[in-house]
Protein backbone atom coordinates (compact mmCIF):
# COMPACT_ATOMS: atom_id res chain seq x y z
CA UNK A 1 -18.83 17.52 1.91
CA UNK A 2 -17.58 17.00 -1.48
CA UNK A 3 -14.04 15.45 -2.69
CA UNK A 4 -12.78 19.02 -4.16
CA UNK A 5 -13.44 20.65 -0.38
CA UNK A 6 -10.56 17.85 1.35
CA UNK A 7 -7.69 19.77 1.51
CA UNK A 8 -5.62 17.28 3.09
CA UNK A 9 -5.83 13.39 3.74
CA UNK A 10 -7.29 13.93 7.47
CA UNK A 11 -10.14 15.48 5.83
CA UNK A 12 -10.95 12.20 3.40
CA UNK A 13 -9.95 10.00 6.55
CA UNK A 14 -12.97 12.09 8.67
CA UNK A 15 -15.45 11.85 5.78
CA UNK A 16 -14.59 8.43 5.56
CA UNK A 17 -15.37 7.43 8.77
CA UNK A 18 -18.47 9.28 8.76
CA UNK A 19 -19.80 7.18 5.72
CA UNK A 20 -19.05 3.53 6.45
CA UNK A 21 -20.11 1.27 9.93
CA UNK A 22 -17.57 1.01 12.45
CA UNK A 23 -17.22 -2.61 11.64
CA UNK A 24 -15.95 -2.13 8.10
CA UNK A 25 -13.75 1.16 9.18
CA UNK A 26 -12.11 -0.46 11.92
CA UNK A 27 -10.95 -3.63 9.37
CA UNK A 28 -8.97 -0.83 7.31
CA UNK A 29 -8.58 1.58 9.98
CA UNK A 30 -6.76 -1.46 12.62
CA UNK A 31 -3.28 -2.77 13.25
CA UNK A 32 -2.29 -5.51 15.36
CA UNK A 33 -2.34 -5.48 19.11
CA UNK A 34 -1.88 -2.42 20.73
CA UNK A 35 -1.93 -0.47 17.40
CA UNK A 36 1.59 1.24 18.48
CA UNK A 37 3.03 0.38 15.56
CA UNK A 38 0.33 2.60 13.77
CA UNK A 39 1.34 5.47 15.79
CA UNK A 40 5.04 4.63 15.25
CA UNK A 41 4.60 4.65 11.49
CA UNK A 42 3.19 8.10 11.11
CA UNK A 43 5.53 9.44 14.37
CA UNK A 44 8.99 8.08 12.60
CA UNK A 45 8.69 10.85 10.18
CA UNK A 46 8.29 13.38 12.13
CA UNK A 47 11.76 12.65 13.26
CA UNK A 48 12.98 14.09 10.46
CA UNK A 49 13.14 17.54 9.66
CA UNK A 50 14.01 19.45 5.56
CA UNK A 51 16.05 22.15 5.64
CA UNK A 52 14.78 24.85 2.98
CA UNK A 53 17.53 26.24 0.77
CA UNK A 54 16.40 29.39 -0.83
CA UNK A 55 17.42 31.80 -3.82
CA UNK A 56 17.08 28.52 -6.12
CA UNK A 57 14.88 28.31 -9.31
CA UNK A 58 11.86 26.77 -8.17
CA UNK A 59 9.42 28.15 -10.93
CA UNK A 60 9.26 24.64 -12.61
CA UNK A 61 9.29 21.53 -10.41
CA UNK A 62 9.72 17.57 -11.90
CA UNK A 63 8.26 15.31 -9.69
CA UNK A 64 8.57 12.79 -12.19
CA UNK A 65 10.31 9.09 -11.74
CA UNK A 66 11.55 6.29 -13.59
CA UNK A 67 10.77 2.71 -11.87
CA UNK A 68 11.66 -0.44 -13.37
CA UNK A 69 11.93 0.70 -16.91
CA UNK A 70 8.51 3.04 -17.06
CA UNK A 71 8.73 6.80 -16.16
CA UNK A 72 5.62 7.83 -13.92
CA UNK A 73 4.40 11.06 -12.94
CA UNK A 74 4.87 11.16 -9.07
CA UNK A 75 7.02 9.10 -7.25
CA UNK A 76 4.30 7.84 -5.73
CA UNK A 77 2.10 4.07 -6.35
CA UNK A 78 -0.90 2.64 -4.65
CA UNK A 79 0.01 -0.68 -2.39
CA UNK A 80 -1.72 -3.42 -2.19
CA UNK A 81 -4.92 -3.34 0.34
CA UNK A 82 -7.68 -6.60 0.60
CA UNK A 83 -11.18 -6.69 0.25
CA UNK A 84 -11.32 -3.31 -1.48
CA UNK A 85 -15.01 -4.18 -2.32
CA UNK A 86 -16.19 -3.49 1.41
CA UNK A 87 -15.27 -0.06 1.08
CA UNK A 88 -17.70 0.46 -1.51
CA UNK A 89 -18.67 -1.81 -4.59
CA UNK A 90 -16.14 -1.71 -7.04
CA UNK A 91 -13.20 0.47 -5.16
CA UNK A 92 -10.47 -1.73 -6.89
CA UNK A 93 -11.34 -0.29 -10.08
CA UNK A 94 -11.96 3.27 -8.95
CA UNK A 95 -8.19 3.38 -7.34
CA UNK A 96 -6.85 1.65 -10.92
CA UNK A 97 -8.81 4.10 -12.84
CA UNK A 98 -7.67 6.79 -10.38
CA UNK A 99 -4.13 5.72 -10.46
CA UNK A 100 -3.77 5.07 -14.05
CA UNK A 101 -5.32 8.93 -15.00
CA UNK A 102 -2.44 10.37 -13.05
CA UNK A 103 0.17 8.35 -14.32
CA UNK A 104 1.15 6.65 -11.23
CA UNK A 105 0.90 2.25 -10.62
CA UNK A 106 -1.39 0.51 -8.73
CA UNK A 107 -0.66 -2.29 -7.08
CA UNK A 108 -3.66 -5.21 -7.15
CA UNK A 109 -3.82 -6.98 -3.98
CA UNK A 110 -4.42 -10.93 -4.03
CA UNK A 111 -6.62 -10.83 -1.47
CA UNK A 112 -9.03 -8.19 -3.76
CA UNK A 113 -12.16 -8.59 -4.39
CA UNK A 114 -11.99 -7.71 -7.89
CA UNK A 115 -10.64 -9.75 -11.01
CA UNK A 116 -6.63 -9.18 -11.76
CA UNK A 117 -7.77 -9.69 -15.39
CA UNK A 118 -10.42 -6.99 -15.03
CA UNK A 119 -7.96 -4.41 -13.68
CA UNK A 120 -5.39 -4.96 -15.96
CA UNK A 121 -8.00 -4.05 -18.66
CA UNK A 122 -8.95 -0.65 -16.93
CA UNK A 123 -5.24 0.11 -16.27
CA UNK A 124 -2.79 -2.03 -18.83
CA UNK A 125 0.11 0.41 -18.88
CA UNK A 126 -0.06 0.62 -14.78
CA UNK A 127 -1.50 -2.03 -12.75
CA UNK A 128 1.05 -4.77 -10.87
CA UNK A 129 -0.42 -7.74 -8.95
CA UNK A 130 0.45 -9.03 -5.48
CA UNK A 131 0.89 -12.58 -4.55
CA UNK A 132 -0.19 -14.30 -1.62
CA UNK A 133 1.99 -17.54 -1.63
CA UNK A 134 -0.32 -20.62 -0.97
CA UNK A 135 -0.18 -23.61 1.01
CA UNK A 136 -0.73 -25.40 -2.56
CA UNK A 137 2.24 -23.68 -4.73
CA UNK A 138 0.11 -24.36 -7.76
CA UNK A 139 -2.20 -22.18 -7.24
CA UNK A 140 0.62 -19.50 -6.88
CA UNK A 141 1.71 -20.71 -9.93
CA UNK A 142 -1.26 -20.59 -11.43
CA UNK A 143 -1.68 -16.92 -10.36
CA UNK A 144 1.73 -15.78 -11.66
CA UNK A 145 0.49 -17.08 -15.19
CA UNK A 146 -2.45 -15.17 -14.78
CA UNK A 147 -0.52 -12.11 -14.31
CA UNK A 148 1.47 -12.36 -16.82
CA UNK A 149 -1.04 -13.36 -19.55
CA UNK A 150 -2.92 -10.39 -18.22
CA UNK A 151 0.18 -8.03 -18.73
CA UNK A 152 0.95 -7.01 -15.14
CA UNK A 153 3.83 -4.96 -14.95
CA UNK A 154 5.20 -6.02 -12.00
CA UNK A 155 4.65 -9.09 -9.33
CA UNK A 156 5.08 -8.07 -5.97
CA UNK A 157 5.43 -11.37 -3.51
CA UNK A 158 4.30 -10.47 0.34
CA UNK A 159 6.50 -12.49 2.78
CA UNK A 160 5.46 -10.92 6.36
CA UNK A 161 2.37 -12.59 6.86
CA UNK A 162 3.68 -16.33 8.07
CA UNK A 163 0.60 -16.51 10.78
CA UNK A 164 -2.57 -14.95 11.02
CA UNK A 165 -1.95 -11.65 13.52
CA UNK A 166 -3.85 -10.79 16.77
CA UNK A 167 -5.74 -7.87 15.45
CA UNK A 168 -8.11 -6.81 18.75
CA UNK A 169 -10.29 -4.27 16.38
CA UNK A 170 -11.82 -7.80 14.68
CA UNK A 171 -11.47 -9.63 17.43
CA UNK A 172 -13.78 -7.16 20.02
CA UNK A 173 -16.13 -6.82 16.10
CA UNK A 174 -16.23 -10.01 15.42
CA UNK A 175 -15.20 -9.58 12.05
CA UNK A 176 -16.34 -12.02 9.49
CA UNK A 177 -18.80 -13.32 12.21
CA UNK A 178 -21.88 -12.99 13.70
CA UNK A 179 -21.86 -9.09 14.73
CA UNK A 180 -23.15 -8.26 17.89
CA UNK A 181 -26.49 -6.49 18.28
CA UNK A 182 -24.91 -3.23 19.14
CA UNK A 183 -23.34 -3.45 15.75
CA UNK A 184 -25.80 -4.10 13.43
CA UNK A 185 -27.65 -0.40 15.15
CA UNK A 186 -24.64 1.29 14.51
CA UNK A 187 -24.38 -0.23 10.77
CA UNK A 188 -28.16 1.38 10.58
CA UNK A 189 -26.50 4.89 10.91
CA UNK A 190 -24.67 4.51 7.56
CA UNK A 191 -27.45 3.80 4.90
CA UNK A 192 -25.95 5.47 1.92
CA UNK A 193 -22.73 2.83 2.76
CA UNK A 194 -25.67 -0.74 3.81
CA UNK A 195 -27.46 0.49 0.89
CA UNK A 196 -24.49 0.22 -1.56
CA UNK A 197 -23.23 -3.45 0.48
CA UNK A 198 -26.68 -4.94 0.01
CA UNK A 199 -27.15 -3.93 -3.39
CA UNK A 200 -24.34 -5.27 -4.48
CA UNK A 201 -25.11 -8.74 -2.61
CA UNK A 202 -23.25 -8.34 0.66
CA UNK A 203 -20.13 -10.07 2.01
CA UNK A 204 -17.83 -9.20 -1.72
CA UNK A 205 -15.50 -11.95 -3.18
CA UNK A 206 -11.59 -12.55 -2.96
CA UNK A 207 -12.24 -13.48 -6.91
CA UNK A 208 -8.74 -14.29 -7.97
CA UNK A 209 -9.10 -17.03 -5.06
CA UNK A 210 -12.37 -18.18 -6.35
CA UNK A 211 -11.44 -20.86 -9.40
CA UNK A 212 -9.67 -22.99 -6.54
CA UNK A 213 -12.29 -23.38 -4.28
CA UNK A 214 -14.13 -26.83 -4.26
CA UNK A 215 -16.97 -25.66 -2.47
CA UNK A 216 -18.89 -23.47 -4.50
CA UNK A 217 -18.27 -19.59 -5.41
CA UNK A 218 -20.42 -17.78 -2.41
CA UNK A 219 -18.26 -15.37 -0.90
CA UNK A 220 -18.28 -17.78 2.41
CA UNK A 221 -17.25 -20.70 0.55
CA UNK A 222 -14.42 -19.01 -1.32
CA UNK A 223 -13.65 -17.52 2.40
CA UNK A 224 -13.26 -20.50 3.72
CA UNK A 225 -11.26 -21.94 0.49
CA UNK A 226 -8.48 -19.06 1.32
CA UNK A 227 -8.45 -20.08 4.77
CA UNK A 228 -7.12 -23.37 3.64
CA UNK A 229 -4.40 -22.04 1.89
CA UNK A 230 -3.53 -18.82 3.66
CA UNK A 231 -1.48 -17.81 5.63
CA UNK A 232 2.12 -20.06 4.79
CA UNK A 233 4.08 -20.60 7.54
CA UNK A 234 6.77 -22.77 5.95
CA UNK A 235 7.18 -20.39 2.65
CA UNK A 236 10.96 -19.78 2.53
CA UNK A 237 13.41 -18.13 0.32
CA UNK A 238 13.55 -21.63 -2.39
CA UNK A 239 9.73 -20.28 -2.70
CA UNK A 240 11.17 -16.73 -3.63
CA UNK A 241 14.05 -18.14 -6.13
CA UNK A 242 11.01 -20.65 -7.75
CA UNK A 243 8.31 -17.51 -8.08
CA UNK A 244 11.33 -15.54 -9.69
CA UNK A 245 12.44 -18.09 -12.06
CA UNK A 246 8.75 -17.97 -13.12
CA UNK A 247 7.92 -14.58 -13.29
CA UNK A 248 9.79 -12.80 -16.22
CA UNK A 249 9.07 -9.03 -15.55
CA UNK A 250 9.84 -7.11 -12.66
CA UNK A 251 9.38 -9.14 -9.22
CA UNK A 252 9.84 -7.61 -5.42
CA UNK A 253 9.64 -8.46 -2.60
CA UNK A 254 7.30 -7.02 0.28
CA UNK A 255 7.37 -6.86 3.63
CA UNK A 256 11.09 -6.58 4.11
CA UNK A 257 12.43 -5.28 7.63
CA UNK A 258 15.97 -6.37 8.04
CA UNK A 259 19.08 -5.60 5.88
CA UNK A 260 20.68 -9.12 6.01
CA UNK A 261 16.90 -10.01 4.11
CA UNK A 262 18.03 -7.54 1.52
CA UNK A 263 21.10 -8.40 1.25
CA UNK A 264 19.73 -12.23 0.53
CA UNK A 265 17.19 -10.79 -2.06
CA UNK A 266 19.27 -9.21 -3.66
CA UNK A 267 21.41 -12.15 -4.38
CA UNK A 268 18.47 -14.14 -5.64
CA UNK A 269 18.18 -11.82 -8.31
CA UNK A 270 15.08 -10.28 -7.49
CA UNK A 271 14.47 -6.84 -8.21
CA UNK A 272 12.82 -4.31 -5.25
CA UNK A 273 12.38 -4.99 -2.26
CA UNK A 274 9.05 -2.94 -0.36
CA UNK A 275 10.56 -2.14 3.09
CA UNK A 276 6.89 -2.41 5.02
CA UNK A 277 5.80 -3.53 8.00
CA UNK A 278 2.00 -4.56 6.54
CA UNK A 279 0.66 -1.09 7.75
CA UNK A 280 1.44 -1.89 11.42
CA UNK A 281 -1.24 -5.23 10.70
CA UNK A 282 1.39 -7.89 11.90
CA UNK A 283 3.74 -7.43 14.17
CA UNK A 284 2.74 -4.14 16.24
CA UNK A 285 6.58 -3.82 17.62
CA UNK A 286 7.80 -3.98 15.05
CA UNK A 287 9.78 -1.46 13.73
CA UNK A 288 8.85 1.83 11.31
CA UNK A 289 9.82 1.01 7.54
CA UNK A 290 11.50 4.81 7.80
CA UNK A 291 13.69 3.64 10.70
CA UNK A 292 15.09 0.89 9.29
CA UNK A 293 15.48 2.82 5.30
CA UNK A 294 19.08 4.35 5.99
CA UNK A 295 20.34 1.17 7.25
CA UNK A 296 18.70 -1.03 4.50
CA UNK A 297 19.88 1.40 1.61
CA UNK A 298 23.48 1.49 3.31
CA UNK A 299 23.68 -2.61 3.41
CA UNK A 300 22.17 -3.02 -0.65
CA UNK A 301 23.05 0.44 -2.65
CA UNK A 302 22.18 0.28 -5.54
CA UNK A 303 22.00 -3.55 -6.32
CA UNK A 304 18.14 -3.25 -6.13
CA UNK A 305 15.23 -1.24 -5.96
CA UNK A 306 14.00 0.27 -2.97
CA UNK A 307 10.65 0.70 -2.04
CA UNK A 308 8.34 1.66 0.77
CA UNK A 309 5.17 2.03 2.38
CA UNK A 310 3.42 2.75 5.88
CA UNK A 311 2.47 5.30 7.47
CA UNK A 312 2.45 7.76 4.61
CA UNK A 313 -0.53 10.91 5.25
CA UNK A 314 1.68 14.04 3.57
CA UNK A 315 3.62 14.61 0.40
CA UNK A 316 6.07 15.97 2.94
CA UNK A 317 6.78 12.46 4.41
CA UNK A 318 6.84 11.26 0.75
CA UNK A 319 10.10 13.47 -0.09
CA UNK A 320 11.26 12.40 3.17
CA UNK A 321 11.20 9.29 2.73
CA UNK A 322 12.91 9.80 -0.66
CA UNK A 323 15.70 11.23 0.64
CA UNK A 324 16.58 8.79 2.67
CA UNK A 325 17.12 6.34 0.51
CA UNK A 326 13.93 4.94 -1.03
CA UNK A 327 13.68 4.92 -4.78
CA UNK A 328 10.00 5.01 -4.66
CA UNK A 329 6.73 5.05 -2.40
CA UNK A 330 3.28 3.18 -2.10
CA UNK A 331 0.26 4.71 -0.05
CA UNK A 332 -2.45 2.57 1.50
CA UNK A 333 -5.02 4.06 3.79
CA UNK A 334 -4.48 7.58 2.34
CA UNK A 335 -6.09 6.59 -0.91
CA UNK A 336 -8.59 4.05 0.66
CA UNK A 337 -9.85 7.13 3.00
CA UNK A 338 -10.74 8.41 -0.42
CA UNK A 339 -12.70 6.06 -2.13
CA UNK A 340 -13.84 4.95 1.15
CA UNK A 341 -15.85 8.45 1.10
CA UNK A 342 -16.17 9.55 -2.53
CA UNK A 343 -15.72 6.55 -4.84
CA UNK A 344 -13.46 7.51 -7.61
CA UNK A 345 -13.60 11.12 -7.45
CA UNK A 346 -11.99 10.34 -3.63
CA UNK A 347 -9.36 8.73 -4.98
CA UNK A 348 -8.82 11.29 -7.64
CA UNK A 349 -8.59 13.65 -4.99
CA UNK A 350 -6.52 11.70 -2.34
CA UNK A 351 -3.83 11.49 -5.06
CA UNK A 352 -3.71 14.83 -6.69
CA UNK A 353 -3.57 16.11 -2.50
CA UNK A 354 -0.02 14.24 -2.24
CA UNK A 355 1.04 15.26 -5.71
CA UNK A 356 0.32 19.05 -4.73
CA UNK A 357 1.82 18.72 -1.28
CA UNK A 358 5.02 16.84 -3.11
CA UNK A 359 5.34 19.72 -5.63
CA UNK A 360 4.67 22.53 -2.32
CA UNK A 361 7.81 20.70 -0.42
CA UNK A 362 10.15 20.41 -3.23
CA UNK A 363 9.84 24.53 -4.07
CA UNK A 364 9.97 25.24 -0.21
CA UNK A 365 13.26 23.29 0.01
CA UNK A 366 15.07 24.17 -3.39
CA UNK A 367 14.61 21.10 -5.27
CA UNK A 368 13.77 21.78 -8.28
CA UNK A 369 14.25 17.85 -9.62
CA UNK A 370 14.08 14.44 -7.35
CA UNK A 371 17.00 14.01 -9.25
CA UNK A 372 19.30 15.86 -6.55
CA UNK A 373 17.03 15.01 -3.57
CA UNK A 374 19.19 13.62 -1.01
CA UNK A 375 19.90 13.15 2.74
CA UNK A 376 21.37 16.96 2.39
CA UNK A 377 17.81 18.24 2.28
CA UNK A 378 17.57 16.63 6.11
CA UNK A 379 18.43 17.62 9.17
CA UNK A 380 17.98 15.14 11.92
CA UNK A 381 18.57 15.37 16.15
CA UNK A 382 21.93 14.35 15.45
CA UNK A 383 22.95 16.72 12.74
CA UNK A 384 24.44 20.56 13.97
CA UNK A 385 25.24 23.50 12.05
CA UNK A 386 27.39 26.04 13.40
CA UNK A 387 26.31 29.33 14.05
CA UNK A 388 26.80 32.42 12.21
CA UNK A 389 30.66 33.72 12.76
């Protein structure tokens, strides 16, 4: 199969899976638990319903947004996913590349396997970086003045991960261990994906982790460095107020569920929030980011910028999403299925599906502009119309 024959994200997602061992799929493919937060991700929007309006002029369709200052082309940006580099060498910069040709921003994560300097040189006008806090807050520090001597546009703080979660995928796998013999023979029915991993010298990097290690620079030593400092259990919201006082650019926060947390953020000054629950990776009952949108956006207006991610697989749940409330989206697995299979002509592809599929919705409903998208575009369970009289 080639990229240009995926007519939908299922299709990358299938090809995918087909390339890479069921070790590394199940990593990005896994949530936490009982993965029913996974399934309540995707399921919350299909709650929701648009309600075409017709007889409007659709023949010219803006899809574009202004975030923070910079107008993009979709409102659409790529969210932070780790160890990029065991998708296939290199994927950090294919989805930066990728993300910076169409005019959209791509979020580095800090647990990536690629340089934040190197990305912000293939992508200066759109990557942003995402912190990990530490246990030592000056290596934070000492991240957020990487960032911004590398000209991120945006620091994006992630405050859901206080413990390490009970993901059973790697658990039964044995992630990061010894695999089991069964395995390794399924591995050997991916060779285009072991040839690329062994090439490449195996087990990749977290390399913006690796100038604090003090036990060499091997991927297991840096491995075990970030185990040292990660996850923070005692980071609080003085941690949020220092990191913004630092950072002098846009700064949001990620992994925010509640509306009293927004509410808080907000008052510190900081910018967006991402309403995410980590892809359904931390807390598997936890609740959908859509289902808890309306009530966020209804306890902050307009006093910051709202975000979101999870569970995203159509450009339909995209304008959904927008309508409800959020200012702005950021996909995850829907782009990784892409370069997972393809490289960078995957992720090419994965992101020009969503901007068709955005484009399709918005002339099927009467929108010409996301200017006057709104929550009268939805009807719900809740919502009647009265019959014709």
């Amino acid at each position: 199969m080639k990229p240009e024959l995926a007519v939908n994200i299922e299709d990358l997602h299938q090809a995918a899976r087909r390339r890479m061992p069921k070790v590394a799929f199940d990593y990005f493919e896994g949530g936490a638990e009982d993965e029913r937060g996974l399934a309540r991700n995707e399921r919350a929007f299909h709650t929701h319903r648009l309600l075409p309006r017709y007889l409007v002029d659709v023949s010219e369709i803006d899809q574009r947004r202004t975030l923070f200052g910079r107008t993009y082309a979709s409102p659409f940006g790529i969210t932070p996913t780790g160890i990029g580099g065991l998708l296939r060498p290199g994927a950090d910069l294919m989805v930066a590349r990728a993300a910076a040709a169409a005019d959209i921003p791509y979020t580095l994560s800090g647990l990536s396997t690629t340089r934040l300097e190197e990305v912000a040189r293939v992508a200066p006008q759109h990557a942003w970086y995402q912190l990990y806090g530490a246990r030592e807050r000056r290596i934070s520090e000492d991240q957020i003045r990487r960032a911004n001597d590398a000209g991120m546009h945006a620091l994006m703080l992630t405050v859901d991960v206080p413990v390490v979660s009970k993901r059973e995928r790697e658990m039964r796998n044995r992630f990061g261990q010894r695999l089991p013999l069964h395995l390794y023979l399924e591995a050997l029915r991916h060779p285009a994906w072991l040839f690329d991993y062994f090439r490449h010298g195996g087990m990749p990097v977290f390399e913006n982790w690796a100038p604090y290690g003090e036990h060499g620079s091997s991927a297991k030593a840096v491995l075990k460095g970030v185990g040292a400092q990660f996850p923070v259990s005692d980071q609080t919201w003085r941690d949020v107020e220092n990191f913004r006082r630092l950072w002098p650019r846009p700064f949001i926060l990620k992994g925010i569920l509640h509306p009293d947390d927004a509410v808080r953020a907000a008052e510190l000054g900081v910018d967006g929030i991402l309403v995410s629950n980590h892809g359904a990776r931390q807390l598997d009952v936890a609740p959908s980011p859509l289902e808890m949108l309306p009530a966020i956006k209804a306890a902050v207006g307009d006093r910051l910028t709202i975000l979101m991610d999870s569970g995203f697989r159509r450009g339909s749940d995209i304008v959904i999403a927008l309508a409800l409330g959020a200012k702005f989206v950021f996909l995850g697995r829907a782009v990784l299925y892409g370069v997972a299979a393809f490289g960078l002509p995957g992720a090419q592809r994965a992101i020009a599906i969503m901007q068709h599929e955005i484009e399709v919705t918005l002339k099927q409903i009467g929108c010409p502009s996301l200017e006057v998208l709104g929550p009268q575009f939805l009807v719900d369970g809740d919502r009647n119309f009265p019959g014709p009289t």
